[in-house]
Each structure stands twice: as structure tokens, then as C-alpha cells.
Protein backbone atom coordinates (compact mmCIF):
# COMPACT_ATOMS: atom_id res chain seq x y z
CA UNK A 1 -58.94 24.06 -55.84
CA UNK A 2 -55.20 25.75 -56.64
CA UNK A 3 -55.00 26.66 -60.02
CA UNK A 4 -52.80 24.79 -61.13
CA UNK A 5 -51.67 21.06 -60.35
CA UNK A 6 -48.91 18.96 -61.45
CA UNK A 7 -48.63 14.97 -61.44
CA UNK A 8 -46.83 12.52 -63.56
CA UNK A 9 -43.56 12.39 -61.58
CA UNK A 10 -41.56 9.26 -60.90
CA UNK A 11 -38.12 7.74 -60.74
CA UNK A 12 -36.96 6.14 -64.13
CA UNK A 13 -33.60 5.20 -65.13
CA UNK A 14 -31.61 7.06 -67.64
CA UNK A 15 -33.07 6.84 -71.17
CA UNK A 16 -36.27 5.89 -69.84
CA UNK A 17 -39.49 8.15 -70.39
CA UNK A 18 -42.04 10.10 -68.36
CA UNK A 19 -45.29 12.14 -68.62
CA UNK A 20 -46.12 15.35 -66.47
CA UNK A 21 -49.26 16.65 -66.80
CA UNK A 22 -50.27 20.23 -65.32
CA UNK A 23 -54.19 20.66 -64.55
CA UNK A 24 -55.32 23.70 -64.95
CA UNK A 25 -58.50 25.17 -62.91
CA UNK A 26 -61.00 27.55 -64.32
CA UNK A 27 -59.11 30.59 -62.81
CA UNK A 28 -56.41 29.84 -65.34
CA UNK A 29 -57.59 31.75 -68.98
CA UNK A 30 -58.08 29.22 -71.74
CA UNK A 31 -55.55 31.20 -73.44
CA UNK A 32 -52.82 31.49 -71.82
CA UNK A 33 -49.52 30.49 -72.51
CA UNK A 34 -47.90 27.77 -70.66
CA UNK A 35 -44.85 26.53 -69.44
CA UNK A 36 -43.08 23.95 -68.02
CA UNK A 37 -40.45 24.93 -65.42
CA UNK A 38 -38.07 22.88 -63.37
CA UNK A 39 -35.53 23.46 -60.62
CA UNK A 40 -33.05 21.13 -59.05
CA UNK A 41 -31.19 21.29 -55.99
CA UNK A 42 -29.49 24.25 -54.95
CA UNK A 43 -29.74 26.00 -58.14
CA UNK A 44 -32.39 28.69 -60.02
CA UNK A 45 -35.98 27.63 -61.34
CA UNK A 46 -35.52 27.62 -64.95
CA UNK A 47 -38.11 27.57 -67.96
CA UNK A 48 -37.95 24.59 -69.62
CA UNK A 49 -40.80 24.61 -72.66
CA UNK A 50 -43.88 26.97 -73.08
CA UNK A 51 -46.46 26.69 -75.48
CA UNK A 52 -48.11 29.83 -76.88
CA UNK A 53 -52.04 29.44 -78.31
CA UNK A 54 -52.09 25.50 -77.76
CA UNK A 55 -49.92 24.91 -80.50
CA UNK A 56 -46.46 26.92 -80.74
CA UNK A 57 -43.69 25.64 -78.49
CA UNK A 58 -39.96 26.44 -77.47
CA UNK A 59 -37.88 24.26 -75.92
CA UNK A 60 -34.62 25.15 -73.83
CA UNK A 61 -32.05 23.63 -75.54
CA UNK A 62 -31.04 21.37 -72.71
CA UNK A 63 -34.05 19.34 -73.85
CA UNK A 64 -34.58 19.61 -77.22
CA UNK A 65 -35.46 16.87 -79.42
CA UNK A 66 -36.28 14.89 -76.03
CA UNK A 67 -39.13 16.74 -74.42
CA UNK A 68 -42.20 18.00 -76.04
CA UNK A 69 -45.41 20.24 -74.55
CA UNK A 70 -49.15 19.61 -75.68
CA UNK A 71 -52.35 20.72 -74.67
CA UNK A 72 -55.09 18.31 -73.95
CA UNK A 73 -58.60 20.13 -73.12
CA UNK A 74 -57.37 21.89 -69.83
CA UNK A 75 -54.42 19.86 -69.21
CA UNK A 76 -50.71 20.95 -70.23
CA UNK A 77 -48.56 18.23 -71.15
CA UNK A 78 -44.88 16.86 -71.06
CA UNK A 79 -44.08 14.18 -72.59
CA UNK A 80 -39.91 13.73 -71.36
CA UNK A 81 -38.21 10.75 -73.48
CA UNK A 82 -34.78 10.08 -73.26
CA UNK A 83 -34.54 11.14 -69.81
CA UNK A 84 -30.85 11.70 -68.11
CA UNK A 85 -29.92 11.99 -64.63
CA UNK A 86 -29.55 15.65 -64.81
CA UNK A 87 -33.26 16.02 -65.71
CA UNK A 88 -33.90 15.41 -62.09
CA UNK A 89 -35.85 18.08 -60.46
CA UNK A 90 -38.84 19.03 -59.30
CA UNK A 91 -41.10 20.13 -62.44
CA UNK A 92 -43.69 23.45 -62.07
CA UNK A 93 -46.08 24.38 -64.37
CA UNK A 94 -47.31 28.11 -65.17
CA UNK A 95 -48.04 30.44 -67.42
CA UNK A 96 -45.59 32.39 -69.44
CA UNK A 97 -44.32 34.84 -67.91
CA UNK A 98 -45.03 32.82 -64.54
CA UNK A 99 -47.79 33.88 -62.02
CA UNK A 100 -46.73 34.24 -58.66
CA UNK A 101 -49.65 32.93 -56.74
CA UNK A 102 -49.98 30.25 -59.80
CA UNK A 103 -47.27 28.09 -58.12
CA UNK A 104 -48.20 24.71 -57.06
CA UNK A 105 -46.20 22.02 -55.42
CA UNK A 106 -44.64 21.01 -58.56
CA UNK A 107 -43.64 16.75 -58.97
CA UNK A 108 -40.70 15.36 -58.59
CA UNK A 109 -38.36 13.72 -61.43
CA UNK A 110 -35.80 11.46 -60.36
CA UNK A 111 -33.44 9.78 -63.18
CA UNK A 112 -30.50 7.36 -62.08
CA UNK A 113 -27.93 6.47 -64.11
């Protein structure tokens, strides 16, 4: 099982709303802290919200008052309202700082305009 797994992706239109959820194996520690992480085409993967303890979060500013990051049991989650087109990317969850051999597949956000 990888440690980590994303799902929840989906295309939506612009203003719509999605769900990502990250599943996290036993290898993962409880305790960590988590993030969310995107990257689109051709440019850098970039943090997008983490979540220290299960109940602290930052938010890049890019998504502020739009996206927010919960814990559920095992499960990391981001909720993504207002979505625009630039949201699209494929979304990664980790810890915070990342760990390499952590990465998964990611899922794929797609928002037309």
C-alpha cells in the first residue's frame, strides 16, 4: 500500500467546487503535518495549505478564503470552492516539509472557464 493516496479530482467549471482527499497509510505518523501541494504544467510544485496537529492551517494566498484543509480520522482533506481555471493542476499530498518517497500519483483538477 503507498503511503499516501490522493482522489477527489475532476473537471468542474469555474466557480464550481471540489473535494480531494489524501489517505494516509499506517507508515504515515498520526502526527504529522500535512499538506496539500499542486503543480501545473510546465511550472514548480508549490505548497498550497498544510495543517499542523489536525487543527492549525495556512493557506497560500492564491487560495485563501476558497480552499480549506481538515483532517478526518486518517484522511487529509480539501475542500476547493470557488474554483478558477488557474486552479488546474495535478494536486499531491504530503507531509510538511514533503517526504520524498511519500509522493503518490497525485489527482488531477481541471477548471474551464
Amino acid at each position: 500500500q503507498a503511503p499516501l493516496a490522493e482522489s477527489g479530482g475532476g473537471l468542474v467549471q469555474a466557480g464550481e467546487s471540489l473535494r480531494l482527499s489524501c489517505s494516509a497509510s499506517r507508515r504515515v505518523p498520526i502526527a504529522s503535518t500535512m499538506g496539500w501541494y499542486r503543480q501545473a504544467p510546465g511550472k514548480e510544485r508549490e505548497l498550497v495549505a498544510r495543517l499542523v496537529g489536525g487543527s492549525t492551517s495556512s493557506y497560500a494566498d492564491f487560495v485563501k478564503g476558497r480552499f480549506t484543509i481538515s483532517r478526518n480520522g486518517a484522511n487529509t482533506i480539501l475542500q476547493m470552492n470557488n474554483l478558477k481555471p488557474e486552479d488546474t493542476a495535478v494536486y499531491y499530498c504530503n507531509t510538511w516539509p514533503p517526504t520524498r518517497h511519500y509522493w503518490g500519483q497525485g489527482t488531477q483538477v481541471t477548471v474551464s472557464s
